[in-house]
Protein backbone atom coordinates (compact mmCIF):
# COMPACT_ATOMS: atom_id res chain seq x y z
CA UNK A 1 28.53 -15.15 -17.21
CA UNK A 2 32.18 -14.17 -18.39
CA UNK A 3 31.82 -10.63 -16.92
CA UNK A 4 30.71 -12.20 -13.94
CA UNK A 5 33.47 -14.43 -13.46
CA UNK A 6 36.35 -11.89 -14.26
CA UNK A 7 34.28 -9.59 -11.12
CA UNK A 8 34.54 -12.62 -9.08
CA UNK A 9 38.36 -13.14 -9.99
CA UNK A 10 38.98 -9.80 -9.79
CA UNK A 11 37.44 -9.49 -6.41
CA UNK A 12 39.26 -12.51 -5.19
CA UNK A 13 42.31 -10.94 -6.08
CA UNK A 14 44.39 -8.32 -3.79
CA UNK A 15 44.76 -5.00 -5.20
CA UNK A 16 47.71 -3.23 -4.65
CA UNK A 17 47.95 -0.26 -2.64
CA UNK A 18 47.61 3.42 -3.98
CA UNK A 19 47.79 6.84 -3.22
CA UNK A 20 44.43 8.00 -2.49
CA UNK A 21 42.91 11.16 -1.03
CA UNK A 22 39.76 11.76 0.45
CA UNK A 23 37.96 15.36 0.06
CA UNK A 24 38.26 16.05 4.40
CA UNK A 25 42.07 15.19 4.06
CA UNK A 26 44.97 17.58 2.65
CA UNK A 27 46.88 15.09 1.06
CA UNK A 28 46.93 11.37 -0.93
CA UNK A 29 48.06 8.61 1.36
CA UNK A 30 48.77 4.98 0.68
CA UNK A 31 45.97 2.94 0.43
CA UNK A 32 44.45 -0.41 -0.09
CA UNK A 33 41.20 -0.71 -1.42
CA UNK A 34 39.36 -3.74 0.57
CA UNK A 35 36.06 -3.90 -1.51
CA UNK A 36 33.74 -1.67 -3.22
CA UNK A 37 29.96 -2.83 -2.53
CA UNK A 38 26.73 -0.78 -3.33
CA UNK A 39 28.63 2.62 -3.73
CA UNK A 40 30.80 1.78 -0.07
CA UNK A 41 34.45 1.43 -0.03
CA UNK A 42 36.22 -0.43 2.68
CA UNK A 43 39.71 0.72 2.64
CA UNK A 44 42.90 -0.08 4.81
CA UNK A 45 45.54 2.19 5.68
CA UNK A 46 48.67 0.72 7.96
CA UNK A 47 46.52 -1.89 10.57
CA UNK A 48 43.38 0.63 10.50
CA UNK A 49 40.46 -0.40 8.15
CA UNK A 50 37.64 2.22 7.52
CA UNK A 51 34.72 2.29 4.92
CA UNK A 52 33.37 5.48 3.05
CA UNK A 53 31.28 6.49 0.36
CA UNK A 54 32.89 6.59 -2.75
CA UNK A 55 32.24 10.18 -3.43
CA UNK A 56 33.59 10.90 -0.02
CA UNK A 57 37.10 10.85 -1.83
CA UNK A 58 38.18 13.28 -4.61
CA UNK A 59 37.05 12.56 -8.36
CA UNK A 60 40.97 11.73 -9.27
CA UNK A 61 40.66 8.74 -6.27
CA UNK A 62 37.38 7.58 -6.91
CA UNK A 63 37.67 6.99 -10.61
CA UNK A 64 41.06 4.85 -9.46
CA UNK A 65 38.94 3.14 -6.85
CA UNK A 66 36.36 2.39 -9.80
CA UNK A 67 38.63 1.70 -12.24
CA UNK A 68 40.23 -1.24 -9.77
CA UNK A 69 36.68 -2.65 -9.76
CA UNK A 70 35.74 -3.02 -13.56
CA UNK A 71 37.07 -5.89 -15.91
CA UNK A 72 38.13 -4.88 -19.10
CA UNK A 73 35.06 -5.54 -21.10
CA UNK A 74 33.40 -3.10 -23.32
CA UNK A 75 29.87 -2.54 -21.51
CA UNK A 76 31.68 -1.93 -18.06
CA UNK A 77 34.14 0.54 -19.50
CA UNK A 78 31.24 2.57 -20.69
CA UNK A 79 30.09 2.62 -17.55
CA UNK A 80 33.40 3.72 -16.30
CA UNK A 81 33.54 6.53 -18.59
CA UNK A 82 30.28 7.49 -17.24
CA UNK A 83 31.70 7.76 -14.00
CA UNK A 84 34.32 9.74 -15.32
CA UNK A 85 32.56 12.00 -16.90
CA UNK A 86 30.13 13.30 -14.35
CA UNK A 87 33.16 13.38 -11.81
CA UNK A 88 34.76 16.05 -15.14
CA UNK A 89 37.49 13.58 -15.50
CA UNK A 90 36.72 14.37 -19.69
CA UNK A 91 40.58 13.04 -20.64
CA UNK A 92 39.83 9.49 -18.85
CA UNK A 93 36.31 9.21 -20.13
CA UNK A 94 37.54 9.57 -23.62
CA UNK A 95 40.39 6.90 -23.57
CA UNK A 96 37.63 4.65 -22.10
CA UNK A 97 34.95 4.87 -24.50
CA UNK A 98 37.94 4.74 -27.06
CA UNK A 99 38.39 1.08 -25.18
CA UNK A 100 34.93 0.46 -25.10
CA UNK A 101 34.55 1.03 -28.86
CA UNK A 102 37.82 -1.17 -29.51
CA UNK A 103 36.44 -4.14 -27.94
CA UNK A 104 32.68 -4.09 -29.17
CA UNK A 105 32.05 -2.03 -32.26
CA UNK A 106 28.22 -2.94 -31.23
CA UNK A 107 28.59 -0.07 -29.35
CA UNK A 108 29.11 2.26 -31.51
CA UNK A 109 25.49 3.99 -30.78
CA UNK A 110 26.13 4.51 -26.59
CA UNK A 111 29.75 5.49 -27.36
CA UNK A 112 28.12 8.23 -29.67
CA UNK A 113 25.63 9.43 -27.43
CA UNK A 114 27.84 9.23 -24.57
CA UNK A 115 30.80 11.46 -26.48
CA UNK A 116 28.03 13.75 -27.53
CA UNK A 117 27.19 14.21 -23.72
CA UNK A 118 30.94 14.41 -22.87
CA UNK A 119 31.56 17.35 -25.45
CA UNK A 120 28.39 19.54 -24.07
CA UNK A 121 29.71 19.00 -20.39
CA UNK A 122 33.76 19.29 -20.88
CA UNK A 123 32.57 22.63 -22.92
CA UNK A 124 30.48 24.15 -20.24
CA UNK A 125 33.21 23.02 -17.55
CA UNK A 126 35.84 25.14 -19.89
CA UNK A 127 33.55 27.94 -20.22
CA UNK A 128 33.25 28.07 -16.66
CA UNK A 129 36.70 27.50 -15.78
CA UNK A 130 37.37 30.96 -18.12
CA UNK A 131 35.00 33.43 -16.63
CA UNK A 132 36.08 32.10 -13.07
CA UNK A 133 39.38 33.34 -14.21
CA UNK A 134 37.46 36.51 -15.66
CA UNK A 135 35.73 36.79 -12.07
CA UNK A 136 39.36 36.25 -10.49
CA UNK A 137 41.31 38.07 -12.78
CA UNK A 138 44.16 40.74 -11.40
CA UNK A 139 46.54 41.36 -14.32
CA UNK A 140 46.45 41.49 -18.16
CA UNK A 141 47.99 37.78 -18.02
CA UNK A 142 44.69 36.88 -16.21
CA UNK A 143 42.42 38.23 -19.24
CA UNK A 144 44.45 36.82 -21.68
CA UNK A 145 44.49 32.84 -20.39
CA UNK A 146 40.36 33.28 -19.98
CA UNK A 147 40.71 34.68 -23.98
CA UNK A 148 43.02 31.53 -24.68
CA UNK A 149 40.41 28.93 -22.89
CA UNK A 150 37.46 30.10 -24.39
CA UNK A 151 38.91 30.49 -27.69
CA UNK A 152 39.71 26.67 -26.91
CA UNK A 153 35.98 25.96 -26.44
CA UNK A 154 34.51 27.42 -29.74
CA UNK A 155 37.52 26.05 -32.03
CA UNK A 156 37.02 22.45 -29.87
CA UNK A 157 32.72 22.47 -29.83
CA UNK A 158 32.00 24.82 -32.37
CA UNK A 159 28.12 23.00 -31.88
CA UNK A 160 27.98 23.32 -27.80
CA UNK A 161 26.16 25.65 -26.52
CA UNK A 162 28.63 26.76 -24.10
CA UNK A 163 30.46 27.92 -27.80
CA UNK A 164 27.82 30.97 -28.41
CA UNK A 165 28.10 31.67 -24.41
CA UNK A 166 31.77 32.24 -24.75
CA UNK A 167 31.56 34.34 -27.99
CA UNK A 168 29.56 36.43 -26.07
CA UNK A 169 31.85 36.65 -23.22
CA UNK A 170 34.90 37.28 -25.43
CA UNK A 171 33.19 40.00 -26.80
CA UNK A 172 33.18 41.60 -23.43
CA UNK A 173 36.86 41.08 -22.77
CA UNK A 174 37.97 44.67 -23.20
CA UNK A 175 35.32 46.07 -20.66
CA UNK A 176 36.84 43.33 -18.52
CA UNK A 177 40.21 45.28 -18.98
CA UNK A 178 38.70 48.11 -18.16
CA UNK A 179 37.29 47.23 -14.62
CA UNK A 180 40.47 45.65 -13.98
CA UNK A 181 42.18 48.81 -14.31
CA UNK A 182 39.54 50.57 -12.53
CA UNK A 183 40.51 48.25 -9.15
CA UNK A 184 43.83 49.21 -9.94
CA UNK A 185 42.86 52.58 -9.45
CA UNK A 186 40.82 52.56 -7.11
CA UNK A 187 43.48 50.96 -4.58
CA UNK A 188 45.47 54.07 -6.35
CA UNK A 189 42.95 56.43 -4.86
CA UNK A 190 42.22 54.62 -1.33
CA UNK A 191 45.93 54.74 -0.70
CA UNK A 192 46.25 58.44 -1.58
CA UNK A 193 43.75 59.54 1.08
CA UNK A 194 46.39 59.93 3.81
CA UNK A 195 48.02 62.38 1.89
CA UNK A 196 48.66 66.10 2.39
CA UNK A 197 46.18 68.86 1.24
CA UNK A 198 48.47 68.55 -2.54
CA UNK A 199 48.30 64.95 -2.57
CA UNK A 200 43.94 65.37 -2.47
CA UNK A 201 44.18 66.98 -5.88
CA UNK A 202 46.81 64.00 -6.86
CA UNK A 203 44.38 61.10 -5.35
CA UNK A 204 41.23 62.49 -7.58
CA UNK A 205 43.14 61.99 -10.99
CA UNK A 206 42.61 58.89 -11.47
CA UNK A 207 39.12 57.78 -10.97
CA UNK A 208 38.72 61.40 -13.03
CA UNK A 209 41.08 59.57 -15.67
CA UNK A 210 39.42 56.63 -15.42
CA UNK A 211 35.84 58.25 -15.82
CA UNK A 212 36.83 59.78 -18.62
CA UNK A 213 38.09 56.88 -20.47
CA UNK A 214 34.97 55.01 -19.48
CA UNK A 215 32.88 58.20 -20.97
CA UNK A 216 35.35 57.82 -24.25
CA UNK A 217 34.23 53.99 -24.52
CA UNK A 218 30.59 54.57 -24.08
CA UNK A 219 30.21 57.81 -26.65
CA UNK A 220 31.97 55.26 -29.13
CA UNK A 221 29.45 52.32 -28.37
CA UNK A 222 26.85 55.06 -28.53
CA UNK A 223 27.78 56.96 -31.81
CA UNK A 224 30.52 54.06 -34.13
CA UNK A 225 29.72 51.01 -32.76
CA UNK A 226 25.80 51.22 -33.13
CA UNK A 227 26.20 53.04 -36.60
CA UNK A 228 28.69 50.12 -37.92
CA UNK A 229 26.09 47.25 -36.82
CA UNK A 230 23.32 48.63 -38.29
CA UNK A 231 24.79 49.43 -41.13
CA UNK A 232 25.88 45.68 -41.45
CA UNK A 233 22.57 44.29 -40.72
CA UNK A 234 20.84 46.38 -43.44
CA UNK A 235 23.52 44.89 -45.97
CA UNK A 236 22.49 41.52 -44.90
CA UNK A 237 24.28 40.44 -42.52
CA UNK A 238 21.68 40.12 -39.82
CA UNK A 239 23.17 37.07 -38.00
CA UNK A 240 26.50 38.91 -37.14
CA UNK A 241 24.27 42.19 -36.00
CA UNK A 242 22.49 39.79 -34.01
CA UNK A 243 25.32 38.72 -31.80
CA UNK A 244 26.82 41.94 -32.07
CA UNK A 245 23.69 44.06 -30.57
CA UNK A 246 23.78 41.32 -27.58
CA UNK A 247 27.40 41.89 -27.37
CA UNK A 248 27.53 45.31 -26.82
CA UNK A 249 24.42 45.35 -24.55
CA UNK A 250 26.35 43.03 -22.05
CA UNK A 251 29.60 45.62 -22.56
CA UNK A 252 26.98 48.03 -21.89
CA UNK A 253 25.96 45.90 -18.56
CA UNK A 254 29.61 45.64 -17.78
CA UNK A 255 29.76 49.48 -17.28
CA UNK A 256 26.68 49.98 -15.37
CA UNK A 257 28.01 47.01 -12.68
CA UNK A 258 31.23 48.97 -12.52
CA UNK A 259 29.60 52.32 -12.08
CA UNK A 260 27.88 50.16 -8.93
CA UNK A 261 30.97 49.03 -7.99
CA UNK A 262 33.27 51.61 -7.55
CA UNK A 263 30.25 53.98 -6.14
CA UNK A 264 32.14 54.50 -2.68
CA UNK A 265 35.12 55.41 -4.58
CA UNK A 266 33.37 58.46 -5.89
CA UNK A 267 34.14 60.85 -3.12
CA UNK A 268 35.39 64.04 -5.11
CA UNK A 269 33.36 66.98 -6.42
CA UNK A 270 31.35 65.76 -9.63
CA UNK A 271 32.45 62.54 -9.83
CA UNK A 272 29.01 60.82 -8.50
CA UNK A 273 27.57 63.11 -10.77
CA UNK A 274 29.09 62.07 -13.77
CA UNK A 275 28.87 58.51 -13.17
CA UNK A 276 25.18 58.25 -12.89
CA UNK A 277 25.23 60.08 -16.33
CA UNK A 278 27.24 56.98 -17.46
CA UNK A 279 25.16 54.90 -15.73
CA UNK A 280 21.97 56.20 -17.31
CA UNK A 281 23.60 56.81 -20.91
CA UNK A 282 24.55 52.80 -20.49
CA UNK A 283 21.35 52.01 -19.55
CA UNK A 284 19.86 53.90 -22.70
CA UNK A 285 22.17 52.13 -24.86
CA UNK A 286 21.29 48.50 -23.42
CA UNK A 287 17.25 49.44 -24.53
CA UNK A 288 18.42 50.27 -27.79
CA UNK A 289 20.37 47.42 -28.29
CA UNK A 290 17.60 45.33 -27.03
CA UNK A 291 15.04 47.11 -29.57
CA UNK A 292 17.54 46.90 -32.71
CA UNK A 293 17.75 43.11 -31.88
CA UNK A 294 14.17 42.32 -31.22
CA UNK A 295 13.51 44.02 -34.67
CA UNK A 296 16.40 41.87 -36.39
CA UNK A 297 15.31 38.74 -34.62
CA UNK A 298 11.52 39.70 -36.19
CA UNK A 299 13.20 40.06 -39.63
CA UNK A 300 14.16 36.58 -39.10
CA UNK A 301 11.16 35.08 -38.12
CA UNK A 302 12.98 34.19 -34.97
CA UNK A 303 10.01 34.40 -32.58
CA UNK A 304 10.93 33.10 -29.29
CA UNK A 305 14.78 35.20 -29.11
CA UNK A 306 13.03 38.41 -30.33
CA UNK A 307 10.20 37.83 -27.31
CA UNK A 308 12.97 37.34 -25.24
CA UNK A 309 15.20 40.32 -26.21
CA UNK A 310 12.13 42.66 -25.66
CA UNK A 311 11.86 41.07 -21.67
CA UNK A 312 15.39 41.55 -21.54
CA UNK A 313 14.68 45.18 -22.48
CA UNK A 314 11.71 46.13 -20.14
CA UNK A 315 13.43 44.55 -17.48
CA UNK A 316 15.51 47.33 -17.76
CA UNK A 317 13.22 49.81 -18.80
CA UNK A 318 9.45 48.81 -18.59
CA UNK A 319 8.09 51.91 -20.07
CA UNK A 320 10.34 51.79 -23.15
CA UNK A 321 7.11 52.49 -25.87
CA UNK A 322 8.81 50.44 -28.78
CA UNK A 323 9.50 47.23 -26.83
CA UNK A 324 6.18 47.30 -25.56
CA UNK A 325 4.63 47.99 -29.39
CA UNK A 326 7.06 44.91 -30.73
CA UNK A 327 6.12 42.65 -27.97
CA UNK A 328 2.82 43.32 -28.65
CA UNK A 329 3.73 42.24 -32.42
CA UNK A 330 5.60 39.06 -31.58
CA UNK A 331 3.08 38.11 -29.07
CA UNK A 332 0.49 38.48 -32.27
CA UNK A 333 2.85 36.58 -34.47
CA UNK A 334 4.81 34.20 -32.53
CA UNK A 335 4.58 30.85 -34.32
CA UNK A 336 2.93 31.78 -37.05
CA UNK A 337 4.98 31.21 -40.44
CA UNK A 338 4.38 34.94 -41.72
CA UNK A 339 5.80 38.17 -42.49
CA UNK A 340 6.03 40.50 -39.15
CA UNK A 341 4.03 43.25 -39.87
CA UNK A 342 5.68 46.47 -41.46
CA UNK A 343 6.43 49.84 -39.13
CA UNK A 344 3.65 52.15 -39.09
């Protein structure tokens, strides 16, 4: 009955104007809210009243328009918060359950389960905010603000989900600087091709120089990089060589999309030809990583991510003998609390 009778009061009362924006309009403009009834806003602007839906205005105006409407009592600011939160207004949705929580410790529980919520989607939302930047990125600067924000999301939700996704990712970072050099020069080289007979030799250098750094990377993923992770994993530390083996595969990835990428850029003498040897050399590499994983996952009993590092594997190469022999071995003991069986 009180929360009823400070709606009533509060509906009863004019609300002052504010500057609101809806999503068709370029700007926030002063606005009185009217009423807010079954998800409809009536608003009035100068002499001209309209009504919308309340998600026809952008998050930052339609939590104000909701906030206007809720009485400062704990159950409705959890609700508020809710609204908040799926509108990724995380910052207001924490300052209201913090309300909430002040005015009825009762519920501590919802608060809980609702901040629990809050941390899994303001993580994701973080993690996709960096590799937007990734996808976006145009200059060193660019990398290094996606490192910065998804460094924020392990150190902030070490236990979210999106936290393994964007160890992964930051793992890929210097392939990323790698493509974003290879754009570089490949606006370089499509510039060049106006030149003089002299400046054709000039335009080739640098997807040459940039194939052969690529080629560099890969023979030291192929030869170092697999040779230090195995050698970790057999002195126990499996769990690192786990994440490690999936790192490199997506670096791996990485090089094979930019081999794809820059195809049409390949217009010189024995350039096509030596990046579908990368190509193919990454692709071997991604199979082995996918086999050394499956077989560490199996050493840990971890049925369902070994399965699913062998798919990963024959979906790039479905012929590959040893996934097919360890799927056939996981399949057998998937789980079943046992010992996978020993090689030969």
């Amino acid at each position: 009955m009180v929360r009823l009778f400070l709606l009533l009061v509060l509906l009863a009362s004019p609300l002052a104007a504010a500057k609101l924006q809806l999503k068709a309009e370029a700007k926030a403009a002063d606005t009185h809210v009217v009423k807010l009834e079954a998800g409809q806003v009536t608003i009035k602007r100068g002499t001209k009243e309209s009504t919308h839906k309340i998600d026809d205005f952008v998050p930052e105006s339609a939590y104000e328009i909701k906030k206007q409407f809720t009485v400062r009592e704990a159950r409705a600011l959890v609700e508020l918060a809710r609204f908040a939160m799926h509108r990724e207004l995380f910052e207001q949705t924490r300052l209201n359950l913090a309300d909430a929580l002040a005015l009825d410790k009762a519920l501590s529980d919802d608060v809980q389960k609702t901040t629990a919520l809050l941390n899994t989607l303001q993580a994701e939302s973080m993690f996709y905010q960096g590799t937007e930047i990734l996808d976006r990125a145009k200059a060193q600067g660019d990398i290094d603000k996606a490192r910065a924000l998804l460094k924020q999301v392990i150190e902030k939700f070490p236990d979210a989900g999106a936290a393994v996704k964007a160890e992964i990712v930051l793992g890929t970072l210097d392939q990323v600087a790698l493509d974003l050099k290879a754009r570089q020069l490949e606006e370089e080289a499509r510039k060049a091709q106006v030149a003089a007979d002299e400046e054709i030799r000039k335009r080739r250098v640098p997807v040459d120089e940039w194939l052969t750094q690529q080629d560099t990377t890969l023979q030291g993923w192929e030869t170092a990089t697999l040779e230090k992770i195995e050698k970790s994993a057999n002195g126990g530390g499996i769990a690192d060589a786990v994440e490690e083996y999936q790192a490199l595969a997506n670096k791996a990835q990485k090089l094979r999309d930019s081999m794809a990428h820059n195809r049409d850029q390949l217009i010189y003498s024995g350039q096509p030809a030596r990046a579908a040897d990368l190509e193919k050399r990454a692709k071997v590499l991604q199979v082995e990583c996918y086999n050394r994983l499956a077989k560490w996952l199996m050493a840990l009993r971890n049925w369902a991510a070994a399965s699913r590092a062998c798919e990963a594997g024959l979906a790039i190469d479905p012929r590959d003998a040893r996934l097919i022999a360890q799927k056939v071995d996981i399949d057998e003991w998937y789980d079943k609390d046992a010992k996978p069986p020993k090689d030969g």
